[in-house]
C-alpha atoms as a PDB file:
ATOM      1  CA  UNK A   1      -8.955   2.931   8.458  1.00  0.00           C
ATOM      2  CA  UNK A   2      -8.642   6.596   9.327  1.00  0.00           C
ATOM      3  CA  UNK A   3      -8.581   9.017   6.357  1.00  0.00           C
ATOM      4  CA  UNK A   4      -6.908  12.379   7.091  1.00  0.00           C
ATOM      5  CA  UNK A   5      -6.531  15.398   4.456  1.00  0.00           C
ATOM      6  CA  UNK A   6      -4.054  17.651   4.888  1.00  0.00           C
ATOM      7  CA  UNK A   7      -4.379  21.157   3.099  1.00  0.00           C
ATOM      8  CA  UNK A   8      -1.989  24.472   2.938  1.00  0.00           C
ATOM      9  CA  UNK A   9       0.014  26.640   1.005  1.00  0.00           C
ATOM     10  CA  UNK A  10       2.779  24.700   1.647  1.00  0.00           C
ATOM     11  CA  UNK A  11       1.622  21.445  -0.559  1.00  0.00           C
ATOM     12  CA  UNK A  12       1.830  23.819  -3.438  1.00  0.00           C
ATOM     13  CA  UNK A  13       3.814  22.136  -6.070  1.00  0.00           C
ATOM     14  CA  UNK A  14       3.730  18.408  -4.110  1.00  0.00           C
ATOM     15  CA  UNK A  15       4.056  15.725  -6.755  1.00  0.00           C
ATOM     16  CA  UNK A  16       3.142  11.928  -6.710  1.00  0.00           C
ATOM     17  CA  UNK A  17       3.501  10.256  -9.904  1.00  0.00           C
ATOM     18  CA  UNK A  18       3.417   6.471  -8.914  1.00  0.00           C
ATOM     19  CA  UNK A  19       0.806   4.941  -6.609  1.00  0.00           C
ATOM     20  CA  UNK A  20       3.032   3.711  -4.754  1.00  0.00           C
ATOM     21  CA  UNK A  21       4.665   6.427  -3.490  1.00  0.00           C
ATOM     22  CA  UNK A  22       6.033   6.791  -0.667  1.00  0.00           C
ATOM     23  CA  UNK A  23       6.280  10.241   1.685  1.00  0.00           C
ATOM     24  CA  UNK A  24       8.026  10.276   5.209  1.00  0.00           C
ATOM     25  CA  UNK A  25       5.362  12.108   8.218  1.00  0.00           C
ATOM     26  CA  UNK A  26       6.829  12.808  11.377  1.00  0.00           C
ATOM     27  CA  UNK A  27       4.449  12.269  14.071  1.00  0.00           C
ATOM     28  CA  UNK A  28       4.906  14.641  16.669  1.00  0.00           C
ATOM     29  CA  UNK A  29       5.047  12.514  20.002  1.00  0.00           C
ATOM     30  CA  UNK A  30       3.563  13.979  23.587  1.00  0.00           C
ATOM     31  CA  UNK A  31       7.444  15.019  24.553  1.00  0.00           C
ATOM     32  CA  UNK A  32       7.794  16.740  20.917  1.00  0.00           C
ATOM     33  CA  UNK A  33       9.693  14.428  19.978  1.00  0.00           C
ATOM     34  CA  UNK A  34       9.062  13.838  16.131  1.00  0.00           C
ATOM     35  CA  UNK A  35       9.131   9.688  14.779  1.00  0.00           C
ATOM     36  CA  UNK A  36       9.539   9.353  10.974  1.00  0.00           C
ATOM     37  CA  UNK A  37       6.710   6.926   9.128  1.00  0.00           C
ATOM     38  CA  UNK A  38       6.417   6.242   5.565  1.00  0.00           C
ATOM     39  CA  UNK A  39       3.024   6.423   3.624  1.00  0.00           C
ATOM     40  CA  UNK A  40       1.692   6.507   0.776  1.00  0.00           C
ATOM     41  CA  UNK A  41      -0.172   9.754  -0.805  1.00  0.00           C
ATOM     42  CA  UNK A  42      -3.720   8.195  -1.080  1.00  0.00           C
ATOM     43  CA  UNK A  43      -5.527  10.910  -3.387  1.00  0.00           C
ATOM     44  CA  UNK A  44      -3.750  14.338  -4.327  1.00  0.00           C
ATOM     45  CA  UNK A  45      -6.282  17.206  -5.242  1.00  0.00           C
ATOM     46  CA  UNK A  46      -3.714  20.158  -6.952  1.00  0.00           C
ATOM     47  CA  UNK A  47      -6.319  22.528  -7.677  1.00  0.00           C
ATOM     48  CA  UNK A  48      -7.762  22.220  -3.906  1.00  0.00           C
ATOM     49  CA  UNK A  49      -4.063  21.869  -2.488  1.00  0.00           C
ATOM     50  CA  UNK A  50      -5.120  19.077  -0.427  1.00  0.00           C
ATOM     51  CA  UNK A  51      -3.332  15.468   0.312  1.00  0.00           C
ATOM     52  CA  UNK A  52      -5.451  12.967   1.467  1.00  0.00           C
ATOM     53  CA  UNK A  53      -3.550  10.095   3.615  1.00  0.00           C
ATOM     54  CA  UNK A  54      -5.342   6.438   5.320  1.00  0.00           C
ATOM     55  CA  UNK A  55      -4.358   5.643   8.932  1.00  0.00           C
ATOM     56  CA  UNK A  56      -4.738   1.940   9.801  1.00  0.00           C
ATOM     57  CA  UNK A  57      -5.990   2.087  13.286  1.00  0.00           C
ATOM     58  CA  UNK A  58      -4.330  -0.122  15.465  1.00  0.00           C
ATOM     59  CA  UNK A  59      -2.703   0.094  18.796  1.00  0.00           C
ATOM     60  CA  UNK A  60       0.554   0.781  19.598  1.00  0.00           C
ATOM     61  CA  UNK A  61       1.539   2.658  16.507  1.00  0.00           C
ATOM     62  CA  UNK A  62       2.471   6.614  17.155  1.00  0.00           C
ATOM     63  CA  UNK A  63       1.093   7.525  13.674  1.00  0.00           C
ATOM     64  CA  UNK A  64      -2.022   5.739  14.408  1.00  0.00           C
ATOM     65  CA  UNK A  65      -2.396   7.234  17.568  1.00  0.00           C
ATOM     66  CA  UNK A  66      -1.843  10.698  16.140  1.00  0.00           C
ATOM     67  CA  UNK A  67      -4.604  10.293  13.478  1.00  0.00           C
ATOM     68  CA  UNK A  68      -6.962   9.406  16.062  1.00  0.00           C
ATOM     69  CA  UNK A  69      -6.862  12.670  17.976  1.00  0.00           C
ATOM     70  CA  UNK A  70      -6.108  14.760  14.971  1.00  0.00           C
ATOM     71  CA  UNK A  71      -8.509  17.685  14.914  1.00  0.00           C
ATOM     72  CA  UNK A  72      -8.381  20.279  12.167  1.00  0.00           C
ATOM     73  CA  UNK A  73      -5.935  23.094  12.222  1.00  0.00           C
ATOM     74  CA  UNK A  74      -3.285  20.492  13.824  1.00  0.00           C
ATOM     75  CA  UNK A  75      -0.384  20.604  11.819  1.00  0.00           C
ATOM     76  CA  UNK A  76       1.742  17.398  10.484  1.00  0.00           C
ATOM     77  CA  UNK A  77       5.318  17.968   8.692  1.00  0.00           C
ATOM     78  CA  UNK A  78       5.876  15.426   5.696  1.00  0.00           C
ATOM     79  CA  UNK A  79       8.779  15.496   3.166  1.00  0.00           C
ATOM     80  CA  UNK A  80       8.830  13.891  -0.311  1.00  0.00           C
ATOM     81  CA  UNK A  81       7.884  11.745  -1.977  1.00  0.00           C
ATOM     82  CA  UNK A  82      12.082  11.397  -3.324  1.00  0.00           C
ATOM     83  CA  UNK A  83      11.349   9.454  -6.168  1.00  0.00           C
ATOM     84  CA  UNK A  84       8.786   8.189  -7.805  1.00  0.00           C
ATOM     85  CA  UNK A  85       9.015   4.556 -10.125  1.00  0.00           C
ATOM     86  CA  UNK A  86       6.900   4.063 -12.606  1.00  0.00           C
ATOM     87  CA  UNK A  87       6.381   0.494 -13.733  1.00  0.00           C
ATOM     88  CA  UNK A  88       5.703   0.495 -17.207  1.00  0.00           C
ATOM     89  CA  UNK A  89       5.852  -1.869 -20.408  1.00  0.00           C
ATOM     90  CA  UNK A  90       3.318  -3.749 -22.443  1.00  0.00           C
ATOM     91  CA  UNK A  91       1.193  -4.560 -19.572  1.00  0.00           C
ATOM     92  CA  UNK A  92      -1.987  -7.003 -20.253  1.00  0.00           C
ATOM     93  CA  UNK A  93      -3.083  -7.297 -17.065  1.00  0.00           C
ATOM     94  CA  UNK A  94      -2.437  -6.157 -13.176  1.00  0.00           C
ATOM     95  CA  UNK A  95      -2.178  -8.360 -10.094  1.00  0.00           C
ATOM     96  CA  UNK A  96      -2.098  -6.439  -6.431  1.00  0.00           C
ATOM     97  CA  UNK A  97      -1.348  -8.435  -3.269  1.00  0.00           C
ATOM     98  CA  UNK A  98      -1.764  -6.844  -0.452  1.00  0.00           C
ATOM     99  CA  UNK A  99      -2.396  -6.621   3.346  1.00  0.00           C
ATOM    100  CA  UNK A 100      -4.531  -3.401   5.026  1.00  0.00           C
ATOM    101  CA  UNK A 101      -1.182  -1.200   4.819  1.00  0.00           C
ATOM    102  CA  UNK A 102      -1.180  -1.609   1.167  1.00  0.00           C
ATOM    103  CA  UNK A 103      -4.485  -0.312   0.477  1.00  0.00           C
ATOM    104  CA  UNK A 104      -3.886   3.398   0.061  1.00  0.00           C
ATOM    105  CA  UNK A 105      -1.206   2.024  -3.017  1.00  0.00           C
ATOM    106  CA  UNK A 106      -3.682  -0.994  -4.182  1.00  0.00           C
ATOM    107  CA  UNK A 107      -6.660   2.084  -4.349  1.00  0.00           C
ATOM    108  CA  UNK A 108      -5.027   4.626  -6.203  1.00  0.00           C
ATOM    109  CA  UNK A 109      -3.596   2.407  -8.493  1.00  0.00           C
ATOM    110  CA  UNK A 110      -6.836   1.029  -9.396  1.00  0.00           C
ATOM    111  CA  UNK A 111      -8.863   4.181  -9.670  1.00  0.00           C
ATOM    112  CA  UNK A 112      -6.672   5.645 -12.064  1.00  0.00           C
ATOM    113  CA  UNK A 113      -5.908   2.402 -13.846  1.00  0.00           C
ATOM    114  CA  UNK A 114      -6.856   3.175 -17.696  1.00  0.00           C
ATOM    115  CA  UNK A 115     -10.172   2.531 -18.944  1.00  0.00           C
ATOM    116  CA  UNK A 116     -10.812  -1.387 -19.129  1.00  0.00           C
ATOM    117  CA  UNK A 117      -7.398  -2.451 -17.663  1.00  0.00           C
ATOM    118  CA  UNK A 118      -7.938  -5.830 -16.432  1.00  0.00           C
ATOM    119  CA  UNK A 119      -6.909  -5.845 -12.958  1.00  0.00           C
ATOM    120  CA  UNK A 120      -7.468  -8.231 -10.003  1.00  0.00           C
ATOM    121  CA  UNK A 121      -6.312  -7.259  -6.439  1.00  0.00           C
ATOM    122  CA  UNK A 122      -6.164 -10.034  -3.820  1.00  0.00           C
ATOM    123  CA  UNK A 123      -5.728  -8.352   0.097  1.00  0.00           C
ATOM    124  CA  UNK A 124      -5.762  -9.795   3.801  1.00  0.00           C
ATOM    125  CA  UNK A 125      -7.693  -8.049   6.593  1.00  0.00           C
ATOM    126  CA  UNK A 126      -9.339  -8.726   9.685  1.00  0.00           C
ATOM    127  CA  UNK A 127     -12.588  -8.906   8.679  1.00  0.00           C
ATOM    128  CA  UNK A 128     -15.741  -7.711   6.192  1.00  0.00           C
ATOM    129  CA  UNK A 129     -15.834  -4.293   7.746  1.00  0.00           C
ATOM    130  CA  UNK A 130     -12.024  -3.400   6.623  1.00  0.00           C
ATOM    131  CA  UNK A 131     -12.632  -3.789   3.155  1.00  0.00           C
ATOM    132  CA  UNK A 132     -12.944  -1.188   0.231  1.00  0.00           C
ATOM    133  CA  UNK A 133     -14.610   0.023  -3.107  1.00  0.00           C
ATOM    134  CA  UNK A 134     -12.972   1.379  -5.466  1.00  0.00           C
ATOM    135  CA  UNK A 135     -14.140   3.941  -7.878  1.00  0.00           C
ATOM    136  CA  UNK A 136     -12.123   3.056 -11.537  1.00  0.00           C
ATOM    137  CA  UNK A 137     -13.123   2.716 -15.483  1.00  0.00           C
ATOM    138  CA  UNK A 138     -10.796  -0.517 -15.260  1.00  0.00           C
ATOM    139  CA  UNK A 139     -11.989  -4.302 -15.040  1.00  0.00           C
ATOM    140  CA  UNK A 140     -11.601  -4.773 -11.609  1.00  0.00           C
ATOM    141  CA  UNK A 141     -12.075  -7.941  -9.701  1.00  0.00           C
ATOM    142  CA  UNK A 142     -12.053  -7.910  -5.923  1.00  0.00           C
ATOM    143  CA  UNK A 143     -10.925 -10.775  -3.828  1.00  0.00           C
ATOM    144  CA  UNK A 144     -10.708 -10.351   0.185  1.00  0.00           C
ATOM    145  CA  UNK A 145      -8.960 -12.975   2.517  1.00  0.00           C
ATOM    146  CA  UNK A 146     -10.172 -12.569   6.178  1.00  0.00           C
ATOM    147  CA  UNK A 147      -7.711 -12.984   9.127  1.00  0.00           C
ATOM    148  CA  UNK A 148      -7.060 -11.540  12.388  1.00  0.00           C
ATOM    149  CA  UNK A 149      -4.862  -9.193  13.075  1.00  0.00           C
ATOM    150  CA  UNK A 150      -2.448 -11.233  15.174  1.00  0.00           C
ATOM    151  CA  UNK A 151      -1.738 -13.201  12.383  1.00  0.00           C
ATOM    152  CA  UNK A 152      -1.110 -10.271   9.430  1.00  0.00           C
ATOM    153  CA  UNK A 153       2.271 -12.105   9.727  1.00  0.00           C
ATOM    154  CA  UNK A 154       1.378 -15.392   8.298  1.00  0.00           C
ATOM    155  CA  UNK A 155       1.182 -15.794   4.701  1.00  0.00           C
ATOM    156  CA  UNK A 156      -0.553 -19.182   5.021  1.00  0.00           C
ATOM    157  CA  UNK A 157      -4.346 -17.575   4.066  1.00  0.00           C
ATOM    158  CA  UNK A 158      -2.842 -15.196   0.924  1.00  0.00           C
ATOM    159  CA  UNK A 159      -0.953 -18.176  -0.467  1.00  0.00           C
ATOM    160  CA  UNK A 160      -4.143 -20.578  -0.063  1.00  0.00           C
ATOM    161  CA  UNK A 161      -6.078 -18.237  -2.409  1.00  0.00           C
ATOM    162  CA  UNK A 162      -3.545 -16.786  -4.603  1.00  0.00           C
ATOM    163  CA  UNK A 163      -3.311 -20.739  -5.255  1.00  0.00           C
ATOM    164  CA  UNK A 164      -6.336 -20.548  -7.032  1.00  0.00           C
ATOM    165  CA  UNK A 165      -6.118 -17.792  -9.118  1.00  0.00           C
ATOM    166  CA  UNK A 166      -5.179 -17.542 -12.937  1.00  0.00           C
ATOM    167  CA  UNK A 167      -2.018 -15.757 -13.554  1.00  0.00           C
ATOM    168  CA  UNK A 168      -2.207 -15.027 -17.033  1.00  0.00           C
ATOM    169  CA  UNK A 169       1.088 -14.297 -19.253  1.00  0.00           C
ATOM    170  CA  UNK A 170       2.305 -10.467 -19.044  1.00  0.00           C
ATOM    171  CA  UNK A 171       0.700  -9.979 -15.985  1.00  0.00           C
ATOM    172  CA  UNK A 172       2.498  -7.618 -13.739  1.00  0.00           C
ATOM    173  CA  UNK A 173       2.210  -8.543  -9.906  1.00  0.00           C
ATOM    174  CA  UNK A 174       2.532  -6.262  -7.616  1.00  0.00           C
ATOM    175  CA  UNK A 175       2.812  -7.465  -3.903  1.00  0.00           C
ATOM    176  CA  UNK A 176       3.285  -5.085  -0.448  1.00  0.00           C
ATOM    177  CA  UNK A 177       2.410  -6.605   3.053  1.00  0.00           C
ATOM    178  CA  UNK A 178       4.455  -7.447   6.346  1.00  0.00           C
ATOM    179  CA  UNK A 179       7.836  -8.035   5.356  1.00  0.00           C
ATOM    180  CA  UNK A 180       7.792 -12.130   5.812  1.00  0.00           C
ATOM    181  CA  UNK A 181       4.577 -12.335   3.737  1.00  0.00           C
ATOM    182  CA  UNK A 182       5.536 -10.462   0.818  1.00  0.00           C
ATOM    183  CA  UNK A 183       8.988 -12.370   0.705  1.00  0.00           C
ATOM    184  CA  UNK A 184       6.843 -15.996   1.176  1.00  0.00           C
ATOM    185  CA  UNK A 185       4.622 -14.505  -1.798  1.00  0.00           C
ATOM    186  CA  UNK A 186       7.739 -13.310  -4.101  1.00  0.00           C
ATOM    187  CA  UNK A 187       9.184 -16.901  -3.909  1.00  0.00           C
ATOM    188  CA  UNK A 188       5.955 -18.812  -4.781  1.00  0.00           C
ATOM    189  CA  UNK A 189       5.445 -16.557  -7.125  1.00  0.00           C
ATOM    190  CA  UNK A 190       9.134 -17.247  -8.416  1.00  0.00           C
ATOM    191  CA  UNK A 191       8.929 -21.350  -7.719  1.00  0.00           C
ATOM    192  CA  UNK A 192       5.550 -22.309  -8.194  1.00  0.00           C
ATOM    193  CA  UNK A 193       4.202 -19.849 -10.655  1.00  0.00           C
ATOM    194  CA  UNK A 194       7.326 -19.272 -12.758  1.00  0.00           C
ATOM    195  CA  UNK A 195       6.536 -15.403 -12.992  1.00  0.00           C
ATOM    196  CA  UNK A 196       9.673 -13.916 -14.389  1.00  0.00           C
ATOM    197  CA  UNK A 197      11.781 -11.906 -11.653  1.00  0.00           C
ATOM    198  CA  UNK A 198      11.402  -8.423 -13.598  1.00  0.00           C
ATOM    199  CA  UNK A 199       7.461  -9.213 -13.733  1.00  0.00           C
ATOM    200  CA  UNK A 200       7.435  -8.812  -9.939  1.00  0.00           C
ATOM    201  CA  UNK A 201       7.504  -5.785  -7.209  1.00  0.00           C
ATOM    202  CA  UNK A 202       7.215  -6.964  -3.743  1.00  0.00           C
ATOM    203  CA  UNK A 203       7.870  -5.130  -0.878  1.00  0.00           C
ATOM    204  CA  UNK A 204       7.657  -4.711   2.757  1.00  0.00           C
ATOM    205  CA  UNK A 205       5.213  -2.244   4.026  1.00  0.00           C
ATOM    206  CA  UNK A 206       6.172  -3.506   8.027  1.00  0.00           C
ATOM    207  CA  UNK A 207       8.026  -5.772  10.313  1.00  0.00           C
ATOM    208  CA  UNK A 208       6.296  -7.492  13.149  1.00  0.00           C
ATOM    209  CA  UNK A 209       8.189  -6.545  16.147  1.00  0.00           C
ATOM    210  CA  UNK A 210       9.660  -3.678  14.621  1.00  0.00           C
ATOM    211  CA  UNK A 211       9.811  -0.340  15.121  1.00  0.00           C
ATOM    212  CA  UNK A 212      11.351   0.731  11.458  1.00  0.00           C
ATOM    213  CA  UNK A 213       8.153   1.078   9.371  1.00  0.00           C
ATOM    214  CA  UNK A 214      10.328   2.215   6.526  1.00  0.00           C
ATOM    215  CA  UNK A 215       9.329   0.408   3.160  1.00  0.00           C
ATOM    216  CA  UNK A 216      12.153  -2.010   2.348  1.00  0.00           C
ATOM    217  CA  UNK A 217      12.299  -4.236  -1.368  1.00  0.00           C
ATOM    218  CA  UNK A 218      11.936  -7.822  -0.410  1.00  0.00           C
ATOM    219  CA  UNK A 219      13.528  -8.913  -3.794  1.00  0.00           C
ATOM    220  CA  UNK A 220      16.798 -10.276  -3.779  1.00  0.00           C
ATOM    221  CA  UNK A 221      19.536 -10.277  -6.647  1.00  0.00           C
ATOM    222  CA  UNK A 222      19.509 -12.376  -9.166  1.00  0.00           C
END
């Protein structure tokens, strides 16, 4: 992961009230050519006027490549965030699904979880080396699934171990990964689990194959 802060008068009066955010970056190509990317705001310092953002650092992506030859002074246009949803309601407990594109959103929402919160987040990544600590006053429990990279498609690994974890009632799940797995973990979680519908957010964070790393709902009506 490749953390990059950006700073300047021009983030005065930026606002990000949901983790999950999501702002668009255009990544300013070798021709000039800008190419839009959603991400999410990872930490948000107003009184410092600086925006922190992760990078996961892979091949092939433009926005990858661009954080790994940012140097400071370079400059990066964003816009947003549009909108921000808060998820709200008498809460008793938070799951957080995940791949490593979801961990900007899975680590702000648990650091500023409230005090004692019971959360438990659940996230795929290639190995020991990709995973995080969080900083939070909430009851957080940590469980990491290890896969490569060439298979961040294949839900087969989450859904083993979400298998074997509690799901207790009023617990809100929140799920964002490549768009396949979050829509295989949305209907077990549907099927299997009997989580009500309006108890779950899943989205996808990618496409395999894809170009369009826009963030896209995986739910479906009704």
């Amino acid at each position: 992961m490749i953390r990059i802060t950006l700073g300047g008068r021009e983030l005065a009066g930026f606002t990000s009230l949901a983790p999950d955010d999501h702002i668009k970056i255009f990544v300013p190509g070798p021709d000039g050519t800008l190419t839009p990317r959603d991400y999410t705001p990872r930490q948000y310092d107003p009184q410092n006027g600086t925006l922190c953002l992760d990078f996961v650092n892979h091949p092939g992506g433009p926005a990858a490549a661009w954080a790994r030859s940012a140097r400071p002074g370079d400059y990066l246009e964003i816009g947003g965030p549009r909108g921000s949803q808060i998820v709200s309601g008498q809460i008793e407990h938070w799951l957080l699904i995940g791949d490593e594109t979801a961990l900007p959103a899975i680590g702000r929402r648990v650091e500023e979880m409230p005090a004692q919160m019971p959360v438990t987040t659940l996230v795929t990544v290639p190995g020991k080396e990709d995973e995080q600590v969080f900083v939070t006053t909430a009851c957080h429990v940590a469980h990491w699934v290890h896969r490569p990279m060439k298979q961040a498609d294949d839900a087969a690994d989450i859904l083993a171990a979400l298998k074997n974890l509690e799901i207790s009632e009023r617990t809100f799940v929140w799920v964002a990964a490549e768009s396949r797995v979050a829509k295989a973990v949305r209907q077990y979680l549907l099927d299997e689990r009997r989580i009500p519908v309006q108890w779950i957010k899943a989205s996808g964070y990618w496409s395999k194959g894809q170009a369009d790393a826009s963030v896209k709902d995986v739910g479906e009506a009704g």
